[in-house]
N, C-alpha and C. Protein backbone atom coordinates (compact mmCIF):
# COMPACT_ATOMS: atom_id res chain seq x y z
N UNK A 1 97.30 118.22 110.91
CA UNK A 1 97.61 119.25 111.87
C UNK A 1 97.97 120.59 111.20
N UNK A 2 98.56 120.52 110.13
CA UNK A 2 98.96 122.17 109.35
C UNK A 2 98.18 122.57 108.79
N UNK A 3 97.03 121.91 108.29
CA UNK A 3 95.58 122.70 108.15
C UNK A 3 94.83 123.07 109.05
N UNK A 4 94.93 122.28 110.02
CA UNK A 4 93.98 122.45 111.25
C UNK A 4 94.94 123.97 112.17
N UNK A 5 95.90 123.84 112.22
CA UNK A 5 96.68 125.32 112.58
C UNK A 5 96.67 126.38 111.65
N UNK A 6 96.36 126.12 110.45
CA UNK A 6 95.79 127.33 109.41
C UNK A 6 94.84 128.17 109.85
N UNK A 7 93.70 126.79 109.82
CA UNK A 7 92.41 127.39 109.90
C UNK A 7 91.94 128.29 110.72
N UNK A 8 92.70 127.58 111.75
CA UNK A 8 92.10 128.21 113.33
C UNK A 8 93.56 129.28 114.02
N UNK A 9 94.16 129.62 112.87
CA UNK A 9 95.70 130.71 113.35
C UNK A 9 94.81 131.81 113.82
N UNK A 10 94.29 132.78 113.16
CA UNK A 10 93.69 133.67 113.32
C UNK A 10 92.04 133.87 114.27
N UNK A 11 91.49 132.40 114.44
CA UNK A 11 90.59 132.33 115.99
C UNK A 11 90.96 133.09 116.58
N UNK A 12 90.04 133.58 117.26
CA UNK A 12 89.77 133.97 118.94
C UNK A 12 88.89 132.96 119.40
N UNK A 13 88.19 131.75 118.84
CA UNK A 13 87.73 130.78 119.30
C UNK A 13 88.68 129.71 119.80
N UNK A 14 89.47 129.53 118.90
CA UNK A 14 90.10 127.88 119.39
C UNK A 14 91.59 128.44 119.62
N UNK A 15 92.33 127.26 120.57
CA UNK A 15 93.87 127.78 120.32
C UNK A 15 94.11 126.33 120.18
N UNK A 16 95.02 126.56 119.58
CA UNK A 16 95.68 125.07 118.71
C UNK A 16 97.05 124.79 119.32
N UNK A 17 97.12 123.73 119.86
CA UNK A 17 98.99 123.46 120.68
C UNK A 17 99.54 122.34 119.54
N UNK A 18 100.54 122.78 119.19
CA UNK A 18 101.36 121.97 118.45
C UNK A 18 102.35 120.68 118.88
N UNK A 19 102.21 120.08 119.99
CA UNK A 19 102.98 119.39 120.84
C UNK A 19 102.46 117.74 120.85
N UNK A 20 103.44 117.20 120.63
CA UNK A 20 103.55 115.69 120.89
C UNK A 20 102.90 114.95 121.90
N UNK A 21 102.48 113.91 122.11
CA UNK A 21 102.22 112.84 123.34
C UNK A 21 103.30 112.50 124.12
N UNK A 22 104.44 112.62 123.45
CA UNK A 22 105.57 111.42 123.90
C UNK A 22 106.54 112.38 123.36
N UNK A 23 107.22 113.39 124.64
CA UNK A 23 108.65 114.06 123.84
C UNK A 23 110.02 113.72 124.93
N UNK A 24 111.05 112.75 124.51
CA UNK A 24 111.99 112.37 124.65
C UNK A 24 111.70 111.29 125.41
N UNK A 25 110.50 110.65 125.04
CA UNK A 25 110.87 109.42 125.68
C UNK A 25 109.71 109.44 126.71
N UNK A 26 108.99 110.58 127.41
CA UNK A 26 108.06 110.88 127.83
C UNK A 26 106.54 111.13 127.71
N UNK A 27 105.62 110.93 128.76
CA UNK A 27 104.39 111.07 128.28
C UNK A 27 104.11 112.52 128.53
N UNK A 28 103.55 113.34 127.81
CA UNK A 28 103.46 114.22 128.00
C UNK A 28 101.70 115.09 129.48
N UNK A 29 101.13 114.27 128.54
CA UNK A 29 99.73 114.16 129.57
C UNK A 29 99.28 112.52 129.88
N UNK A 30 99.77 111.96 130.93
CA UNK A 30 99.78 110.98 131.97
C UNK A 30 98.45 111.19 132.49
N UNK A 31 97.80 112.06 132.86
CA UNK A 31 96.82 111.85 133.31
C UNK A 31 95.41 111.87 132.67
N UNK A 32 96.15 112.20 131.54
CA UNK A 32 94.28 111.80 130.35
C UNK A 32 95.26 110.65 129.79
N UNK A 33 96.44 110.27 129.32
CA UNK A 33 96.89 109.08 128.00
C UNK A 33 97.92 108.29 129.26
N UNK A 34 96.91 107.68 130.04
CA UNK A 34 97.58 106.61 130.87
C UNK A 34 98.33 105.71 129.97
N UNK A 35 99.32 105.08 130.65
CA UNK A 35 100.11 103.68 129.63
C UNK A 35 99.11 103.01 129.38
N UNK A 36 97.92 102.37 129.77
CA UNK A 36 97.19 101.66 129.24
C UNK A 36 96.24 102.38 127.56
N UNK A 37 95.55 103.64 127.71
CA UNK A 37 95.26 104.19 126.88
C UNK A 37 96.60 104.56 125.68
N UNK A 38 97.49 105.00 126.45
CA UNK A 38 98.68 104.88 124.95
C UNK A 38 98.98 103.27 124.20
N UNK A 39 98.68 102.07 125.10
CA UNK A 39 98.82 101.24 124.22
C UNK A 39 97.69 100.32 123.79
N UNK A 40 96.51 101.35 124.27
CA UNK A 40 95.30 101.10 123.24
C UNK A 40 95.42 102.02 121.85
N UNK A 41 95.72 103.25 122.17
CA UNK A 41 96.01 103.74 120.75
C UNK A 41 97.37 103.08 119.56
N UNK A 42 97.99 102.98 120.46
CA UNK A 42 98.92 102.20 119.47
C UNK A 42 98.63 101.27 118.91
N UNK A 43 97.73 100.63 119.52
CA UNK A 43 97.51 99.04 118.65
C UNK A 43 96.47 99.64 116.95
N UNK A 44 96.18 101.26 116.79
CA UNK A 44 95.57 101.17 115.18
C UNK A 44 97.10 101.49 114.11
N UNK A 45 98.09 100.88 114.88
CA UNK A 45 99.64 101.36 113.86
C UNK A 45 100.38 102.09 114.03
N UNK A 46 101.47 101.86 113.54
CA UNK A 46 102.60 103.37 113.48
C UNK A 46 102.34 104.58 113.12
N UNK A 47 101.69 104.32 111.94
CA UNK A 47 101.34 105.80 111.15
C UNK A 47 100.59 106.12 111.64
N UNK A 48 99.48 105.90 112.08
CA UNK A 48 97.80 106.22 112.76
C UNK A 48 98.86 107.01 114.39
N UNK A 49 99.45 106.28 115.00
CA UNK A 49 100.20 106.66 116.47
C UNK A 49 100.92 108.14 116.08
N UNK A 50 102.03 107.52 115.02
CA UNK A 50 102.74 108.86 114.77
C UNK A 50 102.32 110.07 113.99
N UNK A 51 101.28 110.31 113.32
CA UNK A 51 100.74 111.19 112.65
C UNK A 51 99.49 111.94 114.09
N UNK A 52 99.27 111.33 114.40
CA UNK A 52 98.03 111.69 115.50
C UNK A 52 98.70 112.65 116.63
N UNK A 53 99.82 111.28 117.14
CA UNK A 53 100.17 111.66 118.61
C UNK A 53 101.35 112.17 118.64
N UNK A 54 102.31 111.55 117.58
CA UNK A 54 103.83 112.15 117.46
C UNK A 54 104.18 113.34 117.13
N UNK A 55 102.92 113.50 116.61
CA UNK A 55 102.81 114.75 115.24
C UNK A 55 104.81 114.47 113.93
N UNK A 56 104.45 112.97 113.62
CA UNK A 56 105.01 112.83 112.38
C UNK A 56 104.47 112.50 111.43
N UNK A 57 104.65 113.35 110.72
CA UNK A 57 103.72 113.31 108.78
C UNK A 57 103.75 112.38 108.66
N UNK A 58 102.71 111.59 107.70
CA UNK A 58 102.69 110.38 106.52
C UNK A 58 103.53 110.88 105.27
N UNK A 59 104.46 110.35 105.07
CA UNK A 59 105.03 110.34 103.74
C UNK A 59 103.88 109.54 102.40
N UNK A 60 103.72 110.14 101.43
CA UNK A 60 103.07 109.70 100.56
C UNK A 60 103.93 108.55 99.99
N UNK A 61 102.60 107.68 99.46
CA UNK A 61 103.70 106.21 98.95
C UNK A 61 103.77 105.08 100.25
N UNK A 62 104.42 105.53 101.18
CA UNK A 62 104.73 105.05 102.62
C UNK A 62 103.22 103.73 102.79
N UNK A 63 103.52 102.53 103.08
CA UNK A 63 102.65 102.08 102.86
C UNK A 63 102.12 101.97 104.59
N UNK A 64 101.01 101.39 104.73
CA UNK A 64 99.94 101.58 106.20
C UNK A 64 100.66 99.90 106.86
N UNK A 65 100.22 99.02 105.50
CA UNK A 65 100.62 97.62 105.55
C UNK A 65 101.11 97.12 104.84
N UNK A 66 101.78 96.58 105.02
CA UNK A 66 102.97 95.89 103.91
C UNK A 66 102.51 95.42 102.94
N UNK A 67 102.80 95.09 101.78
CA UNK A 67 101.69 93.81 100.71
C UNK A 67 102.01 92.52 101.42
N UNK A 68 102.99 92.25 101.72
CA UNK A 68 103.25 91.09 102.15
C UNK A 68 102.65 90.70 102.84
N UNK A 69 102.01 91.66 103.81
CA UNK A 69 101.19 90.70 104.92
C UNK A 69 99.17 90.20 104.39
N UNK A 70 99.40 91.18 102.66
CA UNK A 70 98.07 91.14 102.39
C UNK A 70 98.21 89.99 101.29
N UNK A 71 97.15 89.01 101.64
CA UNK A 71 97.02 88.03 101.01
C UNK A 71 95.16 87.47 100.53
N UNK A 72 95.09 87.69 99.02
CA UNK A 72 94.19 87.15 98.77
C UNK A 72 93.36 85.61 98.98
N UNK A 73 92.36 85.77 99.20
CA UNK A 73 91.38 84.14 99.44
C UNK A 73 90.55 84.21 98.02
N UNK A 74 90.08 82.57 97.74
CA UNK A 74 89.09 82.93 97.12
C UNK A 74 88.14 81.68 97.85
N UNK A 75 88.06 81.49 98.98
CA UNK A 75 87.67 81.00 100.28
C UNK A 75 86.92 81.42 101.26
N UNK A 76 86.47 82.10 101.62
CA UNK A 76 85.91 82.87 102.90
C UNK A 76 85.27 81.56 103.94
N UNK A 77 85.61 81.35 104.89
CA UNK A 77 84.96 80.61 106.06
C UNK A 77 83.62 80.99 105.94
N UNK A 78 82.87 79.91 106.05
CA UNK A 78 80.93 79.94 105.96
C UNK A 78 80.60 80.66 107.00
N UNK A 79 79.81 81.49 107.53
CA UNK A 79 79.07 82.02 109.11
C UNK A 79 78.60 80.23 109.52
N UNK A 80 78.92 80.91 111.49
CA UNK A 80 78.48 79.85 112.14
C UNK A 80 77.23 80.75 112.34
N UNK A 81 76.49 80.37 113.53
CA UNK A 81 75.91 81.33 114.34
C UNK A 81 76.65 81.88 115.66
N UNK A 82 78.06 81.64 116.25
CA UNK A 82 78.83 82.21 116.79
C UNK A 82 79.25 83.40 116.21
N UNK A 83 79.91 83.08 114.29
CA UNK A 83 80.75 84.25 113.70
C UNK A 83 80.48 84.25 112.99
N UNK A 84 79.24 85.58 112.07
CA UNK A 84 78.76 85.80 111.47
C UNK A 84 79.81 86.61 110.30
N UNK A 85 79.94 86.55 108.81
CA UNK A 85 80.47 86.52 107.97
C UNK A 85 80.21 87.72 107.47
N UNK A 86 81.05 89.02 107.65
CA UNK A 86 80.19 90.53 107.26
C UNK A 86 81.14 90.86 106.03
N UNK A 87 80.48 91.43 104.76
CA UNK A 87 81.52 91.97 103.82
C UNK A 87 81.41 93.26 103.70
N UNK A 88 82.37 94.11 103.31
CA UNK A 88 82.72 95.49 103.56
C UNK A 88 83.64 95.71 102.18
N UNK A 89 82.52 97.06 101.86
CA UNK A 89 83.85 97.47 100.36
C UNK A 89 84.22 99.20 101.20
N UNK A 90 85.44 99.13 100.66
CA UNK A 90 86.51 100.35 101.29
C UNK A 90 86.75 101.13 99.50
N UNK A 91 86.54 102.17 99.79
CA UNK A 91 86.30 102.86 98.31
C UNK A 91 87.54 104.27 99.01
N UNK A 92 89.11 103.98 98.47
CA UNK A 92 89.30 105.28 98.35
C UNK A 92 89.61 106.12 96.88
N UNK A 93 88.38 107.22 96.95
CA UNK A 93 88.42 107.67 95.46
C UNK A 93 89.68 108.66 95.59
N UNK A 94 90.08 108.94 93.85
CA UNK A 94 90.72 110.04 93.50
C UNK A 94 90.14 110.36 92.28
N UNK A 95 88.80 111.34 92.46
CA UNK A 95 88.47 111.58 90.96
C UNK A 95 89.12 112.56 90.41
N UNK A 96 90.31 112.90 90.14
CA UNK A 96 91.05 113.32 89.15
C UNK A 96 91.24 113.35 88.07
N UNK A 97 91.10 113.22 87.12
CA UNK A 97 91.14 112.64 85.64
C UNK A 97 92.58 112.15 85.50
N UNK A 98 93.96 113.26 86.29
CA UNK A 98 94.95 113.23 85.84
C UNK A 98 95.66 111.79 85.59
N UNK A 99 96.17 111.20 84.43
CA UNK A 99 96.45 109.87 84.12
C UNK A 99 97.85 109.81 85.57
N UNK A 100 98.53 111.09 86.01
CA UNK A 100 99.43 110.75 86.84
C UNK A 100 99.17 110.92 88.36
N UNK A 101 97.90 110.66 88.61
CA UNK A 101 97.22 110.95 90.15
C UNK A 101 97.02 109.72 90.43
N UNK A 102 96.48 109.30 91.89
CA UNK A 102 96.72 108.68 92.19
C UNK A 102 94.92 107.56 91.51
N UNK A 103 95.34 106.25 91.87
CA UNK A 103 94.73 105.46 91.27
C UNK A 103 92.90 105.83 92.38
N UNK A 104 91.74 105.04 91.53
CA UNK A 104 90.97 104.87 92.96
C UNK A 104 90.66 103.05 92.84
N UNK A 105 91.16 103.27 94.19
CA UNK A 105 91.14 101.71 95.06
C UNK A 105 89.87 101.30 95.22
N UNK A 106 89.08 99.84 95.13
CA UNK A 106 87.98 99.54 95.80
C UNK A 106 88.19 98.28 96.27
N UNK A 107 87.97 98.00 97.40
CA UNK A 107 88.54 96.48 97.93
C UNK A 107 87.16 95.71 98.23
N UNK A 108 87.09 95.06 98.46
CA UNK A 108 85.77 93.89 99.26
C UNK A 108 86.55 93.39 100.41
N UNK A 109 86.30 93.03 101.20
CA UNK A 109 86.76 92.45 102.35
C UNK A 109 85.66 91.71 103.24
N UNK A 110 86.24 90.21 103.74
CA UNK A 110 85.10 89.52 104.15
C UNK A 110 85.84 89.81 105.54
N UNK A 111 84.61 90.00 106.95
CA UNK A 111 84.85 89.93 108.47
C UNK A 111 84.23 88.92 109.05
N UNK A 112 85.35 88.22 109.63
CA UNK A 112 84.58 87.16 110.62
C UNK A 112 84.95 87.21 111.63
N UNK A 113 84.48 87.24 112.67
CA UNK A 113 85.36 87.62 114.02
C UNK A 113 86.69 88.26 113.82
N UNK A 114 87.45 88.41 114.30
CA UNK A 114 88.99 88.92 114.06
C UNK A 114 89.78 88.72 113.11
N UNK A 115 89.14 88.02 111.75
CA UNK A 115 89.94 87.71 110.67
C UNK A 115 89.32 88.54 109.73
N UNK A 116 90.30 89.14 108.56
CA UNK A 116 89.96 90.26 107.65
C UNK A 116 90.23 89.15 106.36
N UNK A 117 89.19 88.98 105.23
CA UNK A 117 89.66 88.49 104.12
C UNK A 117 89.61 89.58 102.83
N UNK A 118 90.64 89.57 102.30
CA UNK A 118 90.88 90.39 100.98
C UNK A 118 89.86 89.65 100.14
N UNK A 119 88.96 89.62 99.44
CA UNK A 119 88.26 88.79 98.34
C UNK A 119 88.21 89.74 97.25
N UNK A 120 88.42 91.07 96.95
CA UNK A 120 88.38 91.56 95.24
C UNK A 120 88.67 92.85 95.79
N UNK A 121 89.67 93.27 94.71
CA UNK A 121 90.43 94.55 94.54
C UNK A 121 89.95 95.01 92.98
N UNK A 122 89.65 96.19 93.16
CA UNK A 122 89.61 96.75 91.79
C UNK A 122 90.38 97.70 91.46
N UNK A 123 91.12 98.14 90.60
CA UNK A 123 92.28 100.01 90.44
C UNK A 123 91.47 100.14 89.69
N UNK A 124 91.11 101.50 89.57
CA UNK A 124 90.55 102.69 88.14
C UNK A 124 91.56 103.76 88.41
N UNK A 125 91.70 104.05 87.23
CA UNK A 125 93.38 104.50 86.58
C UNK A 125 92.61 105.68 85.57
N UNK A 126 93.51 106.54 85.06
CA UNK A 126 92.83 107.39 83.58
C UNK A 126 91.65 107.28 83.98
N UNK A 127 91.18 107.33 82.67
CA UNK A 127 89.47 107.65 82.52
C UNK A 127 88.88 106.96 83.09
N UNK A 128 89.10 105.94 83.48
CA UNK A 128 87.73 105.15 84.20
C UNK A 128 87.58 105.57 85.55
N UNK A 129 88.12 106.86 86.01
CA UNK A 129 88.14 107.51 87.03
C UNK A 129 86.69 107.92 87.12
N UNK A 130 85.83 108.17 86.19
CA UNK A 130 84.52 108.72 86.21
C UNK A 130 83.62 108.09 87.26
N UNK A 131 83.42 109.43 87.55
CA UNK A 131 82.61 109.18 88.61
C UNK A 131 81.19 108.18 88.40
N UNK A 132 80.70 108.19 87.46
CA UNK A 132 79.81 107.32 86.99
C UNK A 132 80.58 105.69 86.98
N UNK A 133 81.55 105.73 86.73
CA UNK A 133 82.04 104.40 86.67
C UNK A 133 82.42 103.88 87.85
N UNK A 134 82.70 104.49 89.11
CA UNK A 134 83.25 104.12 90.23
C UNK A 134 81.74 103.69 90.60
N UNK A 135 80.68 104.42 90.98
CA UNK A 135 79.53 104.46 91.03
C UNK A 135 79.23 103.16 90.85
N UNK A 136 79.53 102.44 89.23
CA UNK A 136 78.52 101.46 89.13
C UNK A 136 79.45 100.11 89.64
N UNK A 137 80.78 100.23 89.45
CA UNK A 137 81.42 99.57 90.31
C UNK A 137 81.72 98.89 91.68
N UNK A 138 81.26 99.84 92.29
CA UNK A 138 81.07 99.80 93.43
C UNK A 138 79.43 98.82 93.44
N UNK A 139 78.04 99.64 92.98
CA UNK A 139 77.43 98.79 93.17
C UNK A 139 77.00 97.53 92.47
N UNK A 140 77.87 97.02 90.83
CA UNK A 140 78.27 95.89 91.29
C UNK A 140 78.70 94.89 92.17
N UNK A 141 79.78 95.39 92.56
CA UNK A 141 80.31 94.84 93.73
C UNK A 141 79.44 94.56 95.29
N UNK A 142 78.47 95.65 95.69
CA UNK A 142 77.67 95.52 96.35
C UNK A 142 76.82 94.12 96.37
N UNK A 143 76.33 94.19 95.09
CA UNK A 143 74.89 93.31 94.98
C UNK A 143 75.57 91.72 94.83
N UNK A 144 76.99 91.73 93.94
CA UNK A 144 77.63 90.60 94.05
C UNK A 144 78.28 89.76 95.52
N UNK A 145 78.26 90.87 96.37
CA UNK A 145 78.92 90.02 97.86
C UNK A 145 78.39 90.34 99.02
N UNK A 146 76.67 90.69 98.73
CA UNK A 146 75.51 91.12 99.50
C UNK A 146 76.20 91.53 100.52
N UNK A 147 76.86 93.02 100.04
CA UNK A 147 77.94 93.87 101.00
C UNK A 147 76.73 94.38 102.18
N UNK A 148 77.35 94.30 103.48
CA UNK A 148 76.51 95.14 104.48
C UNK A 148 76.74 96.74 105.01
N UNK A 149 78.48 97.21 104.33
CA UNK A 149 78.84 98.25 104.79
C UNK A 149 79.92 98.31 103.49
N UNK A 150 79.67 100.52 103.24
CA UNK A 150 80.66 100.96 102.32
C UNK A 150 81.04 101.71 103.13
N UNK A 151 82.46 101.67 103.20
CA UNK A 151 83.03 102.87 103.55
C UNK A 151 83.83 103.30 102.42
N UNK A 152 83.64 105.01 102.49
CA UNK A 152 84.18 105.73 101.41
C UNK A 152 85.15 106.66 102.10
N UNK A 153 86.46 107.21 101.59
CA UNK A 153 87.70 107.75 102.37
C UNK A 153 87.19 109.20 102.34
């Protein structure tokens, strides 16, 4: 939101309102964010709710999900033909070089109907930040867990 009120301060195109969903306890627009739509949005998290709708920052560090609730397999349930078995690598880069920036993450994750499996985490730290190296990493990882979808942050 404080970039997005940067950008557009000086528009004559857009005007930008700085205001909450929910102030003191209230909905603010009831008639577009019915209770049902506010607790469809709520269900993508706290942070996703309060950064969006609360307009409260993410603290850096602040985690999304606990570790605790993340738990590695080295298992994945077979596909039926009901629930087909999809893997997904989540790539968030930081190509920085700086040894004190933040790491880049690459996860694998198996989907089967409503269950998420962790199956391989990689950190690149320092130098192996190169972009060439994330690169081939990644499509390692691809060709090893005949990934169907990358998402990159």
């Amino acid at each position: 939101m404080p970039r997005f009120r940067k950008k557009y301060r000086d528009s004559k195109r857009r005007d930008v309102f700085h205001q909450p969903l929910i102030e003191d306890g209230v909905n603010i627009r009831p008639s577009v964010f019915t209770d049902d739509v506010v607790a469809t949005i709520k269900d993508d998290g706290d942070i996703s709710f309060n950064q969006n709708y609360l307009l409260i920052p993410y603290k850096g560090g602040q985690s999304i999900i606990s570790r605790s609730q993340i738990q590695m397999t080295d298992k994945v349930p077979d596909s039926t033909d009901e629930m087909k078995v999809q893997y997904v690598i989540g790539v968030d880069p930081a190509f920085s070089l700086k040894t004190n920036s933040d790491s880049v993450g690459i996860v694998v994750s198996a989907h089967r109907g409503e269950d998420l499996y962790i199956v391989h985490v990689v950190e690149l730290e320092g130098q192996q930040k190169d972009e060439e190296n994330i690169k081939e990493t990644v499509r390692n990882l691809y060709n090893r867990y005949s990934v169907s979808i990358v998402n990159v942050e």
